[in-house]
PDB file of N, CA and C in Angstrom:
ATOM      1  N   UNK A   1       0.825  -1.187   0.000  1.00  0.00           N
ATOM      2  CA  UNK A   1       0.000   0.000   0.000  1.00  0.00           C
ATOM      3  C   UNK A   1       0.871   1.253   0.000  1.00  0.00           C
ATOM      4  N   UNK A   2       1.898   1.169   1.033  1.00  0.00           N
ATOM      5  CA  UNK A   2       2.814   2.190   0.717  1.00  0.00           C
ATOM      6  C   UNK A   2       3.560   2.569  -0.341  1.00  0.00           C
ATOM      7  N   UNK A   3       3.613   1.785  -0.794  1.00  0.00           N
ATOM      8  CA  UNK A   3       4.418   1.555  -2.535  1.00  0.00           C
ATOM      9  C   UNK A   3       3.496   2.143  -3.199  1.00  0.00           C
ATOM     10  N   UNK A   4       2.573   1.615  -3.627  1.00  0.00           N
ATOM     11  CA  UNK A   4       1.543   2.365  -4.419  1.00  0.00           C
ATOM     12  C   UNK A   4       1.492   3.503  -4.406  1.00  0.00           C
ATOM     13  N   UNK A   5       1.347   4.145  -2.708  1.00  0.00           N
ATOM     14  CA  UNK A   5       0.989   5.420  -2.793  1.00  0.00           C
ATOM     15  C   UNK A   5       2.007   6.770  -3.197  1.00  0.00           C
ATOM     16  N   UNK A   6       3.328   5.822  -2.479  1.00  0.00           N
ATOM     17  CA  UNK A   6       4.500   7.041  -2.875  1.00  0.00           C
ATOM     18  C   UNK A   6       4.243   6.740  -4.666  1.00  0.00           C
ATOM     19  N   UNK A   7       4.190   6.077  -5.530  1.00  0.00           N
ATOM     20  CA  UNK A   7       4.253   6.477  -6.813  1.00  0.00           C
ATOM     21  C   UNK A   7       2.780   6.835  -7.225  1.00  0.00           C
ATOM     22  N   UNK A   8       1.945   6.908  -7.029  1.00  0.00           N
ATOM     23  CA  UNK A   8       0.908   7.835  -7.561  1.00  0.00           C
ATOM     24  C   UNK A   8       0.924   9.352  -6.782  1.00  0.00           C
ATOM     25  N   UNK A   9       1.796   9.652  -5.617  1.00  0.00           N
ATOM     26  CA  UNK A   9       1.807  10.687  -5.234  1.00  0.00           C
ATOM     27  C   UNK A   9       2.846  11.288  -6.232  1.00  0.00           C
ATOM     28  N   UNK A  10       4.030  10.521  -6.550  1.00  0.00           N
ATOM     29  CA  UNK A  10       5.107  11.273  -7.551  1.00  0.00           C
ATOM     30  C   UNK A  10       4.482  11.414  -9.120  1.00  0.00           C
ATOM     31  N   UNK A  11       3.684  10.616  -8.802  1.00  0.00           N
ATOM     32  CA  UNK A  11       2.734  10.633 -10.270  1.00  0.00           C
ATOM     33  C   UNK A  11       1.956  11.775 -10.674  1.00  0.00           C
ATOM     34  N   UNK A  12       1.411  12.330  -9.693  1.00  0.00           N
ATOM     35  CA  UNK A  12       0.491  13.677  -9.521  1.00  0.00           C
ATOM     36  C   UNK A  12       1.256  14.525  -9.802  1.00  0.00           C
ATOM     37  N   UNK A  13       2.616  14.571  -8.345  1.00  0.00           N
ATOM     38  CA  UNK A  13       3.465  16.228  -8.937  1.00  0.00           C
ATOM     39  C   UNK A  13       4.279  16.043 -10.158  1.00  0.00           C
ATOM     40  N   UNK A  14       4.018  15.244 -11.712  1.00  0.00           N
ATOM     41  CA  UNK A  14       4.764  15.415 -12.373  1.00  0.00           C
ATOM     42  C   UNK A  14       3.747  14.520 -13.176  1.00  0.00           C
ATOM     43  N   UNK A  15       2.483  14.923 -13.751  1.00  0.00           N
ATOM     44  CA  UNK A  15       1.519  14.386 -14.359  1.00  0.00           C
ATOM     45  C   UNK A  15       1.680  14.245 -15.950  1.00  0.00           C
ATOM     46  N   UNK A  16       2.736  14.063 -16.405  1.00  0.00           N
ATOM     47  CA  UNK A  16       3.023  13.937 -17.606  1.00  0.00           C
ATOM     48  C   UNK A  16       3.202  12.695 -18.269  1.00  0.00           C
ATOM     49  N   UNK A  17       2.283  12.424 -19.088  1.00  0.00           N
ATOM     50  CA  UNK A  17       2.138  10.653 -19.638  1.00  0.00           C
ATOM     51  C   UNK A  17       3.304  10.244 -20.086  1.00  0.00           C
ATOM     52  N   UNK A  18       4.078  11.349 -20.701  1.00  0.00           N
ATOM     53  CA  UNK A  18       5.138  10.469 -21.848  1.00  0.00           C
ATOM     54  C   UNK A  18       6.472  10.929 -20.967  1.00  0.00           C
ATOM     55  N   UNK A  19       6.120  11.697 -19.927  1.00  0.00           N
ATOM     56  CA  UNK A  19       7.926  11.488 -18.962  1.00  0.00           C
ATOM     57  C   UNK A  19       7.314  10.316 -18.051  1.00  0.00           C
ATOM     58  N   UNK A  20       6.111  10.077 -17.740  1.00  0.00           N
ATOM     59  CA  UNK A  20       5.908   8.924 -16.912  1.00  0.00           C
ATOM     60  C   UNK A  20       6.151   7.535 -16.996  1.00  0.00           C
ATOM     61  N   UNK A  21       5.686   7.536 -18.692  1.00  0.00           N
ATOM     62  CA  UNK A  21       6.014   6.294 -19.728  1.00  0.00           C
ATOM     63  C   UNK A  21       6.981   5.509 -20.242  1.00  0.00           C
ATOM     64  N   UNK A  22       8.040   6.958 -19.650  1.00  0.00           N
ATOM     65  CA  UNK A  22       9.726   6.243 -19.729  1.00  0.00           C
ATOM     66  C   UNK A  22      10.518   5.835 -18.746  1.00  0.00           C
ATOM     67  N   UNK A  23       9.587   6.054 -17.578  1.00  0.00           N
ATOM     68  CA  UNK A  23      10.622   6.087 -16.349  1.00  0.00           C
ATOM     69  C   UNK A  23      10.430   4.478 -15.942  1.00  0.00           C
ATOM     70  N   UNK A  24      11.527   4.176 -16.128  1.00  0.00           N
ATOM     71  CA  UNK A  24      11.944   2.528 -15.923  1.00  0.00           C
ATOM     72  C   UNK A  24      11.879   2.067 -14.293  1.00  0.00           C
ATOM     73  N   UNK A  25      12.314   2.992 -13.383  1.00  0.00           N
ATOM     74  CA  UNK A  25      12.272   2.812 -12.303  1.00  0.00           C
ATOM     75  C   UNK A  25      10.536   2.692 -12.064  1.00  0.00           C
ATOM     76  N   UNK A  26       9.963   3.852 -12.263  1.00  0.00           N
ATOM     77  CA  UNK A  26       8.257   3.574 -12.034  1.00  0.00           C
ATOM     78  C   UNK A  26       8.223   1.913 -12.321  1.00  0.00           C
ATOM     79  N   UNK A  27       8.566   2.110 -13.779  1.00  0.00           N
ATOM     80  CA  UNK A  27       7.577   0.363 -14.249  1.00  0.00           C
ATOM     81  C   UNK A  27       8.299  -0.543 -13.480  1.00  0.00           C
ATOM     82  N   UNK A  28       9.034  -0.557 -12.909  1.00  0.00           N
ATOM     83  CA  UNK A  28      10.098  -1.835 -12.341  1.00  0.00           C
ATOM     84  C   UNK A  28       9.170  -1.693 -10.791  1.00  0.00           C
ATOM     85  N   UNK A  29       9.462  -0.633 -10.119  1.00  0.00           N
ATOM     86  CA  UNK A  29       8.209  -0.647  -8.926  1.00  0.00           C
ATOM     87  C   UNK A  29       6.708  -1.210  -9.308  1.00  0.00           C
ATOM     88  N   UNK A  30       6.165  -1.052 -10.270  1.00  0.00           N
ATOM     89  CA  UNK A  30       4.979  -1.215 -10.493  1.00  0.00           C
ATOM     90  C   UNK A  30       4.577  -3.059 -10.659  1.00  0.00           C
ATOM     91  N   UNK A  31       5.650  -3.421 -11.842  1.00  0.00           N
ATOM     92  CA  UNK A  31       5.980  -4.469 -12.231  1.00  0.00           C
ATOM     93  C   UNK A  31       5.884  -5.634 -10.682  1.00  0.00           C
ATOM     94  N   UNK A  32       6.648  -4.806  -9.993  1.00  0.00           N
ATOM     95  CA  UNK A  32       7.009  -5.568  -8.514  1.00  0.00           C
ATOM     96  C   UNK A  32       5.852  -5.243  -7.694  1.00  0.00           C
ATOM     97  N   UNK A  33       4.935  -4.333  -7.706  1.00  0.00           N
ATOM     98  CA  UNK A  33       3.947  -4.576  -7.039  1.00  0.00           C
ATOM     99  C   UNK A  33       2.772  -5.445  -7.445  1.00  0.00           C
ATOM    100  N   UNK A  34       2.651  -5.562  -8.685  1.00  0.00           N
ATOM    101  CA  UNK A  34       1.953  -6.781  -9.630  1.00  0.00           C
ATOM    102  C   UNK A  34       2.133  -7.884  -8.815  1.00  0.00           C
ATOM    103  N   UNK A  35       3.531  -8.290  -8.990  1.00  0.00           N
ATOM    104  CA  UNK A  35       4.142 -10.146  -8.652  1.00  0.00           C
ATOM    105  C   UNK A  35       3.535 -10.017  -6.951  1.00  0.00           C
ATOM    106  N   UNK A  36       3.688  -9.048  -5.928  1.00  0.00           N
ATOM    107  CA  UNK A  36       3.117  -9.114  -4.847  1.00  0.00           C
ATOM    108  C   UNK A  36       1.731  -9.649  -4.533  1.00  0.00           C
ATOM    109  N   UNK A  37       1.203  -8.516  -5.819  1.00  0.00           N
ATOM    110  CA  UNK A  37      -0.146  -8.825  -5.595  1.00  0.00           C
ATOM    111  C   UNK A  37      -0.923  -9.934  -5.829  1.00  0.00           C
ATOM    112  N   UNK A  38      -0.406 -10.546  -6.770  1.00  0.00           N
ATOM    113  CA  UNK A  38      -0.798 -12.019  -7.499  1.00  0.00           C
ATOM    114  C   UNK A  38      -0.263 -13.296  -6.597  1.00  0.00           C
ATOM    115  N   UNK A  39       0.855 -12.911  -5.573  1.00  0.00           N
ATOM    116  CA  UNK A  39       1.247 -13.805  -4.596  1.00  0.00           C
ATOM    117  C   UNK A  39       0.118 -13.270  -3.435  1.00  0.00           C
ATOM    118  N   UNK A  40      -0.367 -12.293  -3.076  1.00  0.00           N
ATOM    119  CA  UNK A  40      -1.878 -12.046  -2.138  1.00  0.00           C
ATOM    120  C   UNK A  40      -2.720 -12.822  -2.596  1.00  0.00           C
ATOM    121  N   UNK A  41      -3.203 -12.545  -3.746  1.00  0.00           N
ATOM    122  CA  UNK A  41      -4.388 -13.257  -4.349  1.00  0.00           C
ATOM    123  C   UNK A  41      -4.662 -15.118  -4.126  1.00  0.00           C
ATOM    124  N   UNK A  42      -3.545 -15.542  -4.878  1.00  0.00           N
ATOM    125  CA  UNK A  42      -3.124 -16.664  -4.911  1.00  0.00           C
ATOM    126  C   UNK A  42      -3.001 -17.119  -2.968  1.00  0.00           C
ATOM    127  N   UNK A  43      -2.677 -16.557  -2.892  1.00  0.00           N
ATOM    128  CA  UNK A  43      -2.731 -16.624  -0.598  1.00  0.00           C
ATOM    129  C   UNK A  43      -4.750 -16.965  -0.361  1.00  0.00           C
ATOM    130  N   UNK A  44      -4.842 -15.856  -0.589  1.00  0.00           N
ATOM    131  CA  UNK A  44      -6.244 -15.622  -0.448  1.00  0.00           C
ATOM    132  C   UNK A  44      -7.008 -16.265  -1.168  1.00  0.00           C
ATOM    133  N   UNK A  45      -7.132 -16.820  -2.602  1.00  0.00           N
ATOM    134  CA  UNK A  45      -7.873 -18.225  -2.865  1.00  0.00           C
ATOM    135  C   UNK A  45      -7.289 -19.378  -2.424  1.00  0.00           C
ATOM    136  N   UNK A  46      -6.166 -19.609  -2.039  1.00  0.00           N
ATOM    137  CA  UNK A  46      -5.773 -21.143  -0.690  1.00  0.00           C
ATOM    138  C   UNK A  46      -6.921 -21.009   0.435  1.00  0.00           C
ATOM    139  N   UNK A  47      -6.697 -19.682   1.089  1.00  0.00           N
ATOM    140  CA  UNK A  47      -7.743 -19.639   2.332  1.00  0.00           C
ATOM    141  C   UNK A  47      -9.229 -19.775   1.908  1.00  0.00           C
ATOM    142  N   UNK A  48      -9.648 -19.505   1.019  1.00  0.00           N
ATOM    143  CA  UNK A  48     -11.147 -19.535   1.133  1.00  0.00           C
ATOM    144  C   UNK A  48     -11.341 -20.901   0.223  1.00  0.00           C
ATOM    145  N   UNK A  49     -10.465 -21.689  -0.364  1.00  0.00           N
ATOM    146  CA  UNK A  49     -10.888 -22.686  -0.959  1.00  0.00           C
ATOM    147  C   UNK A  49     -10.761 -23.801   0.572  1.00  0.00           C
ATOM    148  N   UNK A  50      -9.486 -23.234   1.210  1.00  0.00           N
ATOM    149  CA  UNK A  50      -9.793 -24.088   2.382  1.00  0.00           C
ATOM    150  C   UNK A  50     -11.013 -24.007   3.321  1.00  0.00           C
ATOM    151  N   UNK A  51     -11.508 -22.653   3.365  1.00  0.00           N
ATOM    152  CA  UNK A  51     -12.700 -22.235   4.058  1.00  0.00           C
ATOM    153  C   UNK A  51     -14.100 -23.433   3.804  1.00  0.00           C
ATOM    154  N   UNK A  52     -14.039 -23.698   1.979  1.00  0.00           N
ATOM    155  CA  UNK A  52     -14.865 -24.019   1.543  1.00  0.00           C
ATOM    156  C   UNK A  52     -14.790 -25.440   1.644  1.00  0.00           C
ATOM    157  N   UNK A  53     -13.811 -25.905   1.765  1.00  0.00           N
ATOM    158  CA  UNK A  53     -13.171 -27.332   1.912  1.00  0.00           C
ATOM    159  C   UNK A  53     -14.073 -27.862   3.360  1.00  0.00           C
ATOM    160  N   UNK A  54     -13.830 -26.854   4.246  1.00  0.00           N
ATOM    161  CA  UNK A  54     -14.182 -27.204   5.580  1.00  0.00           C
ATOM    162  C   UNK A  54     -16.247 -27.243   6.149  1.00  0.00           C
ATOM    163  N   UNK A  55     -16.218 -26.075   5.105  1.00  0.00           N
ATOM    164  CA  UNK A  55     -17.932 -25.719   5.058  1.00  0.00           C
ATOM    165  C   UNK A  55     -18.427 -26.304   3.227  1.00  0.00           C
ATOM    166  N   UNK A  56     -18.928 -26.816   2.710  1.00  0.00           N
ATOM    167  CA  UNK A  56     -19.278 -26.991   1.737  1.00  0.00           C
ATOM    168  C   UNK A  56     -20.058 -26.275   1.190  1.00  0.00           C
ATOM    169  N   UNK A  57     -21.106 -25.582   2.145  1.00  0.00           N
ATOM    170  CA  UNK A  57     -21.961 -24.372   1.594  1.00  0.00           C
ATOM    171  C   UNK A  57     -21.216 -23.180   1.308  1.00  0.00           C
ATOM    172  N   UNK A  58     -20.266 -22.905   1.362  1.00  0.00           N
ATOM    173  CA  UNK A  58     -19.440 -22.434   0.780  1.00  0.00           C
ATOM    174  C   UNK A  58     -18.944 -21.577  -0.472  1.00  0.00           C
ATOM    175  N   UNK A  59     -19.557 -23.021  -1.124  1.00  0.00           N
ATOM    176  CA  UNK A  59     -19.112 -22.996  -2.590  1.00  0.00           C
ATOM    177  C   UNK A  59     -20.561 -22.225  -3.092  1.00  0.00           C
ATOM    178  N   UNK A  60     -21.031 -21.791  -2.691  1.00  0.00           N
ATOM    179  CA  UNK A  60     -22.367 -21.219  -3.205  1.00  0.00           C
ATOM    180  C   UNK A  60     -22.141 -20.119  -3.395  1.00  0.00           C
ATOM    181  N   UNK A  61     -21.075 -19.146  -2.661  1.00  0.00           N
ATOM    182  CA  UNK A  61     -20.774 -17.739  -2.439  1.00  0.00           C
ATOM    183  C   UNK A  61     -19.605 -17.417  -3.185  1.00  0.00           C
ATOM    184  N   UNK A  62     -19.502 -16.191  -3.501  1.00  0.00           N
ATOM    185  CA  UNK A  62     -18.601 -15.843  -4.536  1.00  0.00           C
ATOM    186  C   UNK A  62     -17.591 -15.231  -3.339  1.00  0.00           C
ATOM    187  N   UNK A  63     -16.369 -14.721  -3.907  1.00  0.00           N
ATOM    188  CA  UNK A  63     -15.276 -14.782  -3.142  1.00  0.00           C
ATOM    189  C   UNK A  63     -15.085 -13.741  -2.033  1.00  0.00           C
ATOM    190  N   UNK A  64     -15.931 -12.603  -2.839  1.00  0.00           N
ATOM    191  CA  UNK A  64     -16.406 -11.302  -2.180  1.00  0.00           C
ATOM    192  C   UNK A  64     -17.653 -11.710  -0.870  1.00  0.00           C
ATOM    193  N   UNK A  65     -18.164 -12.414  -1.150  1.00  0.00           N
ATOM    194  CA  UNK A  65     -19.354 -12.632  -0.347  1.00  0.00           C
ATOM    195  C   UNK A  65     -18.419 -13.652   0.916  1.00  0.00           C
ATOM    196  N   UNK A  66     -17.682 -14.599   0.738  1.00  0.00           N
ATOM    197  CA  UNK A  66     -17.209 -15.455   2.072  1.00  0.00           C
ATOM    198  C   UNK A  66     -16.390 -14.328   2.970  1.00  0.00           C
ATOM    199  N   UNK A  67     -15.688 -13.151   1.998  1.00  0.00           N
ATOM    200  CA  UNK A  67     -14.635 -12.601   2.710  1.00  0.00           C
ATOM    201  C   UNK A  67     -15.706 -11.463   3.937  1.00  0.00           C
ATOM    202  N   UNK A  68     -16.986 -10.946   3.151  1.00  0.00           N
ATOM    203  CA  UNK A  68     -17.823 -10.351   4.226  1.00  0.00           C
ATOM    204  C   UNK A  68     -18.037 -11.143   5.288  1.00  0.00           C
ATOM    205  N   UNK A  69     -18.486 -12.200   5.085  1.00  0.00           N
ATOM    206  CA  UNK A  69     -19.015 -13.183   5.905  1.00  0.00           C
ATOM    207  C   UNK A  69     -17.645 -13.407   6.828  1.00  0.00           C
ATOM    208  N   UNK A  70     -16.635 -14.356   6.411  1.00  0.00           N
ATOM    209  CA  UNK A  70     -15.484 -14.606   7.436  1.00  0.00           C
ATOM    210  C   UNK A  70     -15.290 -13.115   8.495  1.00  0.00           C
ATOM    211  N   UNK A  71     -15.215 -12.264   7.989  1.00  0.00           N
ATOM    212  CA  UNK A  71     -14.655 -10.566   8.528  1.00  0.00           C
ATOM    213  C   UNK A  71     -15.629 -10.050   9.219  1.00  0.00           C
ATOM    214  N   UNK A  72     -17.122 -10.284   9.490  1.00  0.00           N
ATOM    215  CA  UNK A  72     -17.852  -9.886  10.480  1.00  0.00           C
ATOM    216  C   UNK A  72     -18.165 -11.453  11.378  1.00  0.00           C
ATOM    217  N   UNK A  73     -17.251 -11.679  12.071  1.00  0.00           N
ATOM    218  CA  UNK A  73     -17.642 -12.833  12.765  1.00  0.00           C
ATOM    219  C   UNK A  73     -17.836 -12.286  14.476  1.00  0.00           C
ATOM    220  N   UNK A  74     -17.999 -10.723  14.520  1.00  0.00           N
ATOM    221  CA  UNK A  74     -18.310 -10.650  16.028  1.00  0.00           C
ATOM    222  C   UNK A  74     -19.731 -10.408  15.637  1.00  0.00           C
ATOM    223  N   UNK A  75     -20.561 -10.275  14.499  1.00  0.00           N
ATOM    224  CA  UNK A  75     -21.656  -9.572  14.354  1.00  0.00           C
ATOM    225  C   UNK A  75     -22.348 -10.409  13.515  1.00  0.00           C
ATOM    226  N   UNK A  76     -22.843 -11.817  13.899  1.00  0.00           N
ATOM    227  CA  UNK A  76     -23.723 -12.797  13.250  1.00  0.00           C
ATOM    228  C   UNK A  76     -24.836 -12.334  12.691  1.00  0.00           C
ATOM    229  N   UNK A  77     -25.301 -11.362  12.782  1.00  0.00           N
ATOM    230  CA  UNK A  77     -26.800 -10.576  12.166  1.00  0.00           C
ATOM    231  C   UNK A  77     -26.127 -10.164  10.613  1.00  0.00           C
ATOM    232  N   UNK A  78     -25.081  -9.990  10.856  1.00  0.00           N
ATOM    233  CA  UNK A  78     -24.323  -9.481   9.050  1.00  0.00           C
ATOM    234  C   UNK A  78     -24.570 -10.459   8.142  1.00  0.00           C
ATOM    235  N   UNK A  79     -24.083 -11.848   8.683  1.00  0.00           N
ATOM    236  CA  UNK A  79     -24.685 -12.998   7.155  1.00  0.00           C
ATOM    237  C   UNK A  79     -25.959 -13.037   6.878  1.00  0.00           C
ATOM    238  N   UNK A  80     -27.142 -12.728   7.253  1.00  0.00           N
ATOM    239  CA  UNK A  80     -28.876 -12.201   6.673  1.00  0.00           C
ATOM    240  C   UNK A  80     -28.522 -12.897   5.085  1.00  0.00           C
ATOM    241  N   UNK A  81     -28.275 -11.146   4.720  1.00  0.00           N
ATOM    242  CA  UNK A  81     -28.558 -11.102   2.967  1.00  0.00           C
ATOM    243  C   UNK A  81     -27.462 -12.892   2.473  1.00  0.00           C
ATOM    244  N   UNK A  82     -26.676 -13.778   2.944  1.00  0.00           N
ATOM    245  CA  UNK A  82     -26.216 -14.603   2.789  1.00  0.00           C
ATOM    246  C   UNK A  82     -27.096 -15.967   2.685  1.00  0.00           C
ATOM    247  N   UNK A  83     -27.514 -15.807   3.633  1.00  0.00           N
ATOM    248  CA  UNK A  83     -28.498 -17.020   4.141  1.00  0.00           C
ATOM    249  C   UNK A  83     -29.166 -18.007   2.761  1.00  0.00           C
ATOM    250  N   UNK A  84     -29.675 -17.239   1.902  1.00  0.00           N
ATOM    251  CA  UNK A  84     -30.590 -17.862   0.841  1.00  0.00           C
ATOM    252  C   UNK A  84     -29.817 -18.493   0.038  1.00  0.00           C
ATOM    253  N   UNK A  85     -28.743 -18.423  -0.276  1.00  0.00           N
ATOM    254  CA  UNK A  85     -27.386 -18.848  -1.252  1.00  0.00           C
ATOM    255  C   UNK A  85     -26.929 -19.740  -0.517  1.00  0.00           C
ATOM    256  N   UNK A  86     -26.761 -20.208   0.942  1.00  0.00           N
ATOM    257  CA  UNK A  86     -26.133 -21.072   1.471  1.00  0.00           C
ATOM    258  C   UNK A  86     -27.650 -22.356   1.741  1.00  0.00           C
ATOM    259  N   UNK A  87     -28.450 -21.732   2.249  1.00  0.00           N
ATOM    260  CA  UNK A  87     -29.651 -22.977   3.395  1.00  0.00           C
ATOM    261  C   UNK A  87     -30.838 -22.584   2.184  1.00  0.00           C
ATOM    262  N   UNK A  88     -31.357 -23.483   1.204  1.00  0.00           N
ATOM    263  CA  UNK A  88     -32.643 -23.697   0.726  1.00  0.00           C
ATOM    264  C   UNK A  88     -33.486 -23.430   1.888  1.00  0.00           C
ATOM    265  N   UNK A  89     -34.275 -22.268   1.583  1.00  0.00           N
ATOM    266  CA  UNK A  89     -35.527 -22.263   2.266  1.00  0.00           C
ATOM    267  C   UNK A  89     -35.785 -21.433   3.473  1.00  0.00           C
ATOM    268  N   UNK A  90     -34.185 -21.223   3.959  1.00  0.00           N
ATOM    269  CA  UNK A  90     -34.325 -19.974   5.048  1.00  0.00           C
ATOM    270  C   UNK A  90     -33.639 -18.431   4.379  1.00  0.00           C
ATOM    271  N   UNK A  91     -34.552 -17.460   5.020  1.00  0.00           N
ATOM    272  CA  UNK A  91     -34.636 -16.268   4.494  1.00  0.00           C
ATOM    273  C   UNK A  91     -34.313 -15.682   5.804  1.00  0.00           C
ATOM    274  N   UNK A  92     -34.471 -16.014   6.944  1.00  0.00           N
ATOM    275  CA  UNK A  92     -33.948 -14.843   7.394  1.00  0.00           C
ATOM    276  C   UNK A  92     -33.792 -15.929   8.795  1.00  0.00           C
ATOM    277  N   UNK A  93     -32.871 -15.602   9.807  1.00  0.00           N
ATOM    278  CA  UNK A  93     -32.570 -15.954  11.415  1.00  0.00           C
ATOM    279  C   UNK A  93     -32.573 -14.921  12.727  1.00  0.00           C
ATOM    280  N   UNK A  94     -33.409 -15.397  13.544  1.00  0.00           N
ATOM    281  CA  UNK A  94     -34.220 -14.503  14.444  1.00  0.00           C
ATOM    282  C   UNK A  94     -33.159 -14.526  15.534  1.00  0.00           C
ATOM    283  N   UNK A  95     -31.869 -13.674  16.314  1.00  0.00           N
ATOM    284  CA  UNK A  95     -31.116 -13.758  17.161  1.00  0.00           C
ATOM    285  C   UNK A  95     -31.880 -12.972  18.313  1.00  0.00           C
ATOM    286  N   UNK A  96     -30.975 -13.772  19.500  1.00  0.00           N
ATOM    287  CA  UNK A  96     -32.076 -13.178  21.304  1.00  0.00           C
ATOM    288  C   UNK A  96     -30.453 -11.901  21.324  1.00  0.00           C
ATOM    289  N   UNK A  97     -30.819 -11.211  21.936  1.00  0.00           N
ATOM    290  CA  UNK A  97     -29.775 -10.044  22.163  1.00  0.00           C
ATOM    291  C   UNK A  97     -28.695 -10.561  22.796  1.00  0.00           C
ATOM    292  N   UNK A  98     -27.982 -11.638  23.325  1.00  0.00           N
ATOM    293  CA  UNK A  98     -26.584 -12.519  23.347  1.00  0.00           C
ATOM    294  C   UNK A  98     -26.729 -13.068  21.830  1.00  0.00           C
ATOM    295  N   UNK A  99     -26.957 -12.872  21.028  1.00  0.00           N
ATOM    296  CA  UNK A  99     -26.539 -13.213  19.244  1.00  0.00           C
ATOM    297  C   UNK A  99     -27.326 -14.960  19.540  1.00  0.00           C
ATOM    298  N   UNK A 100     -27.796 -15.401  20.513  1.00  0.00           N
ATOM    299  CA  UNK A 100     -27.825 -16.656  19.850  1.00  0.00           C
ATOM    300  C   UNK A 100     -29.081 -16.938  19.138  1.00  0.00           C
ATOM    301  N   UNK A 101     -28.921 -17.794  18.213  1.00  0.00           N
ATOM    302  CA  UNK A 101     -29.907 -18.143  16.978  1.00  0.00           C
ATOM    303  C   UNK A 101     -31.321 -18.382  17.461  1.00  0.00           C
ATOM    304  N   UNK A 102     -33.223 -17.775  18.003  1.00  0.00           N
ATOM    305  CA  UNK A 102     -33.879 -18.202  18.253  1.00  0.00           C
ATOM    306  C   UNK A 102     -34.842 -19.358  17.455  1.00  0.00           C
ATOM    307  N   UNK A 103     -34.702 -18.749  16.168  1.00  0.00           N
ATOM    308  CA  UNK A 103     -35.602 -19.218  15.020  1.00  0.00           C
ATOM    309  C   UNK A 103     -35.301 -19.178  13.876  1.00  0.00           C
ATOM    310  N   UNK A 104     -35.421 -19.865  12.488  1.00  0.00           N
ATOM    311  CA  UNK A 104     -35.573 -19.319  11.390  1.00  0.00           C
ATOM    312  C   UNK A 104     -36.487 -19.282  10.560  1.00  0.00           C
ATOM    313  N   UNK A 105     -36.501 -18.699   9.963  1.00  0.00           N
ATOM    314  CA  UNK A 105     -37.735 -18.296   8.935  1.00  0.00           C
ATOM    315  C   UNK A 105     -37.493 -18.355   7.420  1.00  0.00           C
ATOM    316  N   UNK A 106     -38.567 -18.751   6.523  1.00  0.00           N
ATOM    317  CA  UNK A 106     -39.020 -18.683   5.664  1.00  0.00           C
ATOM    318  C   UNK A 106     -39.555 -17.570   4.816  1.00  0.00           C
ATOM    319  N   UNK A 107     -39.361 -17.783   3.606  1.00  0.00           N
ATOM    320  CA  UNK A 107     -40.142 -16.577   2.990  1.00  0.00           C
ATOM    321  C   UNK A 107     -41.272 -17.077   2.510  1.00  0.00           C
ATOM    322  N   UNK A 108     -42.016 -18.391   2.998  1.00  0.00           N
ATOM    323  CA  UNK A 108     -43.396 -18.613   2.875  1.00  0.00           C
ATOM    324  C   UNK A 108     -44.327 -18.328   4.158  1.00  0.00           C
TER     325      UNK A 108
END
């Protein structure tokens, strides 16, 4: 993140496409923040294929949707809009104010 930002900040005070276009050092930083990022990525589909490995409903959710879900785990009322993609037939889960699960419901 820091990388990024120092070169789009040097990018701004010297906004010129074709002195930007030559500067080898930029593309060699840039280049190298690529290979980082594709080693994140590649990190981050291991974890959620393992996620999915472990939960099978899982595989129902797109990659964006497990990472909401995993990342609010103090706040069980957040998976709601999830629910229908994972459990045929439940639409919504009724929590007592300690989060635990009273009921679920249907959208019949």
């Amino acid at each position: 993140d820091a990388e990024w930002r120092d070169i789009m900040t040097s990018t701004s005070e010297e906004p010129d496409v074709i002195t930007i276009g030559r500067d080898k050092v930029r593309l060699d930083r840039l280049e190298e923040c690529n290979v980082l990022l594709d080693a994140i990525q590649k990190g981050l589909s291991a974890y959620l294929e393992k996620k999915r490995l472990f939960f099978p409903r899982f595989f129902f959710l797109s990659n964006d949707e497990m990472l909401e879900i995993l990342s609010e785990t103090k706040d069980p009322t957040r998976v709601q809009p999830h629910l229908k993609k994972c459990f045929e037939g439940v639409a919504k889960l009724r929590f007592e104010d300690n989060y635990d699960i009273s009921a679920m419901e249907s959208e019949e």
